[in-house]
Protein backbone atom coordinates (compact mmCIF):
# COMPACT_ATOMS: atom_id res chain seq x y z
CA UNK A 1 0.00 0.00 0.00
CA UNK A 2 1.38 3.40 -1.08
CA UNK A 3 1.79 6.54 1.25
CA UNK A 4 -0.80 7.93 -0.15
CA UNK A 5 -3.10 5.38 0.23
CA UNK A 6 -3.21 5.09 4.39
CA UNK A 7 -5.65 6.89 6.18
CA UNK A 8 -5.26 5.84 9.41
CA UNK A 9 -2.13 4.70 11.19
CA UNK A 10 -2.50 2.49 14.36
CA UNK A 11 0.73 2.06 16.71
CA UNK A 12 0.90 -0.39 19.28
CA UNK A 13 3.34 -0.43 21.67
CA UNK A 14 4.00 -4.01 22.60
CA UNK A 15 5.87 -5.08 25.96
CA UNK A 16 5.59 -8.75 27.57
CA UNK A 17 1.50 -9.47 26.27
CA UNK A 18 2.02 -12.49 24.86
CA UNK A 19 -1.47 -13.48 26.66
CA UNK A 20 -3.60 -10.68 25.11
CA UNK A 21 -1.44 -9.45 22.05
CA UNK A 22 -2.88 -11.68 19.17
CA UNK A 23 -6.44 -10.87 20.45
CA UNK A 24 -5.86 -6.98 19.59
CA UNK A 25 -3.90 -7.77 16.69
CA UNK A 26 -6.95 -9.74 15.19
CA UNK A 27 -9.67 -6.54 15.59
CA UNK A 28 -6.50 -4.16 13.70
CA UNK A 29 -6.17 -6.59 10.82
CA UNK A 30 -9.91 -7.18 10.02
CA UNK A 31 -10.74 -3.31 10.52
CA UNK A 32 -13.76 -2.49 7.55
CA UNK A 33 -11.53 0.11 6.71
CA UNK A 34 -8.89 -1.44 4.64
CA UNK A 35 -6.90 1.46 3.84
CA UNK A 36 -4.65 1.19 7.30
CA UNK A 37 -1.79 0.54 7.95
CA UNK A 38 -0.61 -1.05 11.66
CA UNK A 39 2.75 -0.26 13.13
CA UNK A 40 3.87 -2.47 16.28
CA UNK A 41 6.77 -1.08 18.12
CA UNK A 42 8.13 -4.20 20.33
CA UNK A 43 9.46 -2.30 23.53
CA UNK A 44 12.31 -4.99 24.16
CA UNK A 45 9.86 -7.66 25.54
CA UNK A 46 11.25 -11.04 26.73
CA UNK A 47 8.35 -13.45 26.35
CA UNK A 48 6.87 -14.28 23.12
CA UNK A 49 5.12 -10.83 21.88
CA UNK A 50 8.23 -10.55 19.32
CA UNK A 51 7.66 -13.90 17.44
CA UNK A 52 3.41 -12.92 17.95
CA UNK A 53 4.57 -9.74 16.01
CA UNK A 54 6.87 -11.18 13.50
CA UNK A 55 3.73 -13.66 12.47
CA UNK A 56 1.80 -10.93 11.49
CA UNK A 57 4.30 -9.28 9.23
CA UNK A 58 3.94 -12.88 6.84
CA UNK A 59 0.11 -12.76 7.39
CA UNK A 60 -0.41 -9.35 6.78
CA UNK A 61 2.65 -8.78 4.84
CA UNK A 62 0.89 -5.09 3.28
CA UNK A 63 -0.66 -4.13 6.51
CA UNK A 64 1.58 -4.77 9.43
CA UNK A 65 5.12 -2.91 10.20
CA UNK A 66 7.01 -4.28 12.88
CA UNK A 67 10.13 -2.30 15.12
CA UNK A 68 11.90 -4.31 17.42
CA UNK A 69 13.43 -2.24 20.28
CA UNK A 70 16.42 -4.01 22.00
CA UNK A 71 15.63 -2.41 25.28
CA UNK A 72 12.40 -1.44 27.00
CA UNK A 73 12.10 2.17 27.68
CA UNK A 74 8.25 2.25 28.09
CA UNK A 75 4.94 3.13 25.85
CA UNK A 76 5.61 7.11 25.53
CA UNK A 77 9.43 6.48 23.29
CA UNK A 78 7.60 3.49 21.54
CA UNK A 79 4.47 5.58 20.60
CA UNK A 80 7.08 7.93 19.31
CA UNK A 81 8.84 5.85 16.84
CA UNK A 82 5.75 4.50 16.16
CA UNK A 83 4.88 7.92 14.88
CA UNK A 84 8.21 8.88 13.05
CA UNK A 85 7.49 5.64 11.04
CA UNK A 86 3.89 5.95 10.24
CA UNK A 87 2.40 7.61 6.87
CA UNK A 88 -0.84 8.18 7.63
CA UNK A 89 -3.39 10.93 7.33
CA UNK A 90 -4.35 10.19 10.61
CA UNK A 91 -2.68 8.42 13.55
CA UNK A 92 -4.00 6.13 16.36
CA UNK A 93 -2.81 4.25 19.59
CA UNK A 94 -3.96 0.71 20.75
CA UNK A 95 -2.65 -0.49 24.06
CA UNK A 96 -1.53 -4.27 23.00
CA UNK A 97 -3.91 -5.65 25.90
CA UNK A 98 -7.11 -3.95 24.68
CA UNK A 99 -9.11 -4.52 21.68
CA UNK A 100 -10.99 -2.54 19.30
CA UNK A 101 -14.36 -2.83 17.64
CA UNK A 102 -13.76 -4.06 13.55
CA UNK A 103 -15.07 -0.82 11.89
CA UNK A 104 -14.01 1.47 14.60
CA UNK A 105 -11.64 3.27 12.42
CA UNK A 106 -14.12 3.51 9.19
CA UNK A 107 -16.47 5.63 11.56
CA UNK A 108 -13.80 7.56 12.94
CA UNK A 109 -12.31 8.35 9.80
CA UNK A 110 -15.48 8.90 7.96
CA UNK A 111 -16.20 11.37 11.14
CA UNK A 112 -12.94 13.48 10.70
CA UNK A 113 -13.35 13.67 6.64
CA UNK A 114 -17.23 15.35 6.87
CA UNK A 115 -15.91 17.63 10.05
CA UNK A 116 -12.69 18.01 9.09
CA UNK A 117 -11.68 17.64 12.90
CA UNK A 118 -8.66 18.07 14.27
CA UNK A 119 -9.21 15.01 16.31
CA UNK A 120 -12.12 12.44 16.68
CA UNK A 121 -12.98 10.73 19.90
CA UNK A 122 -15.32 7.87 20.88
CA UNK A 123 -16.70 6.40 23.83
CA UNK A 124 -15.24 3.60 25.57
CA UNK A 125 -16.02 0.07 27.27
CA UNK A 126 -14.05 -0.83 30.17
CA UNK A 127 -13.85 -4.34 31.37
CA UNK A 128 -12.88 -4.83 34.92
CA UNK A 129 -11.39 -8.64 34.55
CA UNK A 130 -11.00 -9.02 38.74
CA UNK A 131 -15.11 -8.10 39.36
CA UNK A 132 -15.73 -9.56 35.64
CA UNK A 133 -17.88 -6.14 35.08
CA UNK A 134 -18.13 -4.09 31.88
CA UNK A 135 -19.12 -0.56 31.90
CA UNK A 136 -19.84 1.95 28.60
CA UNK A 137 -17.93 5.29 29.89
CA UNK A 138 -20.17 8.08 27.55
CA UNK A 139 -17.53 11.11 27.83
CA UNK A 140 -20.19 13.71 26.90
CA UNK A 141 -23.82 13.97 26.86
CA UNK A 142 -25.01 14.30 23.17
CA UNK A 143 -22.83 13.73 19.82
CA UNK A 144 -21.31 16.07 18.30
CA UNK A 145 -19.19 17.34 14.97
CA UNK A 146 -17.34 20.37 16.91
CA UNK A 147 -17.61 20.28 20.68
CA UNK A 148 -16.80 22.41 23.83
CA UNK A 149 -13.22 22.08 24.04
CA UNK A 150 -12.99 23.72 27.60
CA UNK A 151 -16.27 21.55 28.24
CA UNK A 152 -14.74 18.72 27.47
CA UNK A 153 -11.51 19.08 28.93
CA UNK A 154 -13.56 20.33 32.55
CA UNK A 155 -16.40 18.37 32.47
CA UNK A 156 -15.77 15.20 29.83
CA UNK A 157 -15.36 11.87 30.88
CA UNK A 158 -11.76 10.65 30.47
CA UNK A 159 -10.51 13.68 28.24
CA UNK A 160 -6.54 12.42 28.54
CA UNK A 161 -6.87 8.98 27.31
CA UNK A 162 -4.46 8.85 23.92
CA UNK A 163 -6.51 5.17 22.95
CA UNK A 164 -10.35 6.44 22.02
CA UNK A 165 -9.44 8.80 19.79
CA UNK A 166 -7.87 9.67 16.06
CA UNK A 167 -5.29 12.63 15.50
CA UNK A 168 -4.51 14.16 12.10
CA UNK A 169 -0.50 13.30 11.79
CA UNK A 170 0.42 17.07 11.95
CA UNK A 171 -0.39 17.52 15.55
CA UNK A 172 2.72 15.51 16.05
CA UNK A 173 4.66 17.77 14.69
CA UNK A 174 4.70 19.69 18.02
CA UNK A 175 4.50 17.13 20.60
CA UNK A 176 6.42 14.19 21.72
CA UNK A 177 5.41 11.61 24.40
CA UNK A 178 7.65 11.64 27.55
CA UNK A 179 9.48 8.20 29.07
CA UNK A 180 7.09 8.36 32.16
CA UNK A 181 3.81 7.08 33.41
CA UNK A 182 0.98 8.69 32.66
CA UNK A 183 2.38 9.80 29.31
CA UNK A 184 -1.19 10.19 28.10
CA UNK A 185 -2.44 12.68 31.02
CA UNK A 186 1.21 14.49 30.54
CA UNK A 187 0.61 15.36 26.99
CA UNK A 188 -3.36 14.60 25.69
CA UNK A 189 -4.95 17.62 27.76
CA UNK A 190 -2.30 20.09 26.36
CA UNK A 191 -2.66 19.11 22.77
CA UNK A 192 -6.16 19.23 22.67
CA UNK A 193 -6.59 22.40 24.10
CA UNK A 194 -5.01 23.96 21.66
CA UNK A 195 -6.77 22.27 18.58
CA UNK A 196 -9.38 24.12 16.50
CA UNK A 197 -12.16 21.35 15.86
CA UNK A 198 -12.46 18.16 18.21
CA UNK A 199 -15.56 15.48 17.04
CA UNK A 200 -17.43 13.07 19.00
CA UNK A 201 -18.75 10.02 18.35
CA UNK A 202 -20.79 8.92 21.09
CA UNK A 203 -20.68 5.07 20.72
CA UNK A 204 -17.71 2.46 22.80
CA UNK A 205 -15.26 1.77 19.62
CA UNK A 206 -12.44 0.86 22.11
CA UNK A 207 -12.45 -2.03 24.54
CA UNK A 208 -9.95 -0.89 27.94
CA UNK A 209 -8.87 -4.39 29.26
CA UNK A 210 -8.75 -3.24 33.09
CA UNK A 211 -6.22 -5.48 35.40
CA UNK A 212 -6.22 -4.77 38.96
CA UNK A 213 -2.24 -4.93 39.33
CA UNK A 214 -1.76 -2.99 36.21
CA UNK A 215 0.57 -0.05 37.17
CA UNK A 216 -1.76 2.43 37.09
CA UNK A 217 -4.28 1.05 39.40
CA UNK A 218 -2.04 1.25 42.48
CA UNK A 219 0.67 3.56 43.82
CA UNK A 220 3.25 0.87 44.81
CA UNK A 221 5.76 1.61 41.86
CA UNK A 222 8.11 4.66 42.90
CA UNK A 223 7.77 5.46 39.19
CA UNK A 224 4.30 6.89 40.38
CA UNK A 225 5.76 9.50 41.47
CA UNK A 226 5.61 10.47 37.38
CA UNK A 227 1.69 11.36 38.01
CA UNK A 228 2.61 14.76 39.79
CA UNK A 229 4.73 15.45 36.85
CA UNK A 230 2.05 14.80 34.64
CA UNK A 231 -0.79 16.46 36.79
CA UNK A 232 1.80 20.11 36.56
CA UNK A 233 2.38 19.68 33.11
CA UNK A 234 -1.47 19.75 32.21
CA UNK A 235 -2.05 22.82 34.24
CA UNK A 236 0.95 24.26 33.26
CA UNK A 237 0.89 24.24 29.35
CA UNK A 238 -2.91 24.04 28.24
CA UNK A 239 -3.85 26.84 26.29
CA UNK A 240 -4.49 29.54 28.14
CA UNK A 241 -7.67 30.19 26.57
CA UNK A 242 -8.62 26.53 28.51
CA UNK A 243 -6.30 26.47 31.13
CA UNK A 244 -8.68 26.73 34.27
CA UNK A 245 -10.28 24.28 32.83
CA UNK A 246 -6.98 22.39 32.41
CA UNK A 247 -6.82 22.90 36.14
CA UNK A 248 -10.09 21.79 37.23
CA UNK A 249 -10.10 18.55 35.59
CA UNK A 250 -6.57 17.79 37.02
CA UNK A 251 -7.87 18.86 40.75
CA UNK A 252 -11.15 16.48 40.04
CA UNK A 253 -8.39 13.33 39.43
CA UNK A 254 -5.69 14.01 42.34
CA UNK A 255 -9.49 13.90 44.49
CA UNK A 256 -10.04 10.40 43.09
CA UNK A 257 -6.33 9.21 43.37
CA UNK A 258 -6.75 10.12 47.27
CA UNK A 259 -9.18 6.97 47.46
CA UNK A 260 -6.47 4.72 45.73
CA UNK A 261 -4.45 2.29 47.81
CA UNK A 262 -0.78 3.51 48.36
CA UNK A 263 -1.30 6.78 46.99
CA UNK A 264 -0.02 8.31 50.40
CA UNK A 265 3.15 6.06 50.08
């Protein structure tokens, strides 16, 4: 498939999911929109995800671009090379342990060529594996080709996930993910603040695969201490024009981190 062809890029950072990886990999390949093209970054991982990747490349030889990483240095670097390599007109992330619905990416591209958005988000399913409970998260009350940005960002359910959403490549021309957690809160508030036209579509295209020792569901992991990072870089760059806003919505989550285990630690 030629540059020109791809419409949407998908990067997946891949570390150690040998259990889950093939079951994302299968919604990417059989997306309704055909013109795609899927770029796995493996982030140095030492069980099987590299051979899982490499198997794709000689079943999808004209969809699938591998980059194997000798050392792990986390999702934000790997989303980055992820970008440099992709093509398309628009970019989107997949975390390798969640899954995605098979013509997610024909609605969301179909939504961001009649609005000619900036960005196009969706709404998303999360399923909690310990409580075996799924829950539809609807970020915003009604659908919408051009919403409230500083609505959104204040009063929108999960504005800084990177995952439910489609970017046109030339955002990335000014921002980079940093080699932290919470690379999405870090960066995802800032960037859309200062976009013209965000879309909505108000339907779960993305399934979030929800682990209770993941390492954002506890504050164990000293490298936890990257959420205050995070939380001052939201306030601190947003546009201006949304930057209370910016503020608010990063007050509402230190709130709900104060009920999580070893937050205090």
């Amino acid at each position: 498939m030629s540059k020109g062809q791809i419409k949407v890029s998908i990067i997946v950072a891949v570390y150690n999911d040998e259990r889950y990886l093939s079951r994302c990999l299968e919604t990417l390949v059989n997306q309704t929109l055909e013109e795609i093209e899927i770029v796995l970054v493996n982030d140095g991982s030492t069980d099987d995800s590299g051979n899982i990747c490499d198997k794709y490349i000689v079943l999808y030889t004209n969809k699938v671009r591998v980059i194997h990483k000798a050392i792990n240095e986390g999702v934000g670097l790997s989303r980055n090379l992820g970008i440099s390599a992709s093509t398309g007109e628009y970019i989107g992330f997949v975390d390798s342990d969640d899954w995605v619905e098979l013509d997610m990416y024909e609605k969301m591209y179909r939504k961001a060529q009649d609005t000619n958005a900036d960005i196009v988000i969706c709404d998303v399913r999360k399923i909690f594996v310990d409580s075996n409970v799924e829950k539809v998260e609807v970020s915003l009350p009604e659908e919408s080709d051009n919403i409230d940005i500083g609505y959104y960002i204040k009063d929108g359910l999960n504005p800084a996930y990177s995952w439910n959403r489609i970017y046109k490549r030339n955002i990335w021309d000014n921002y980079q993910f940093k080699r932290m957690v919470y690379e999405d809160l870090d960066i995802i508030l800032t960037l859309q603040s200062y976009c013209t036209k965000i879309a909505y579509i108000q339907e779960p295209l993305i399934n979030y695969y929800k682990r209770l020792n993941s390492i954002t569901t506890s504050y164990n992991n000293i490298r936890l201490l990257d959420i205050m990072t995070a939380y001052r870089d939201a306030s601190n760059n947003a546009n201006p024009k949304y930057q209370p806003e910016a503020v608010f919505c990063v007050a509402k989550r230190i709130l709900i981190n104060l009920g999580t285990p070893g937050f205090y630690v």
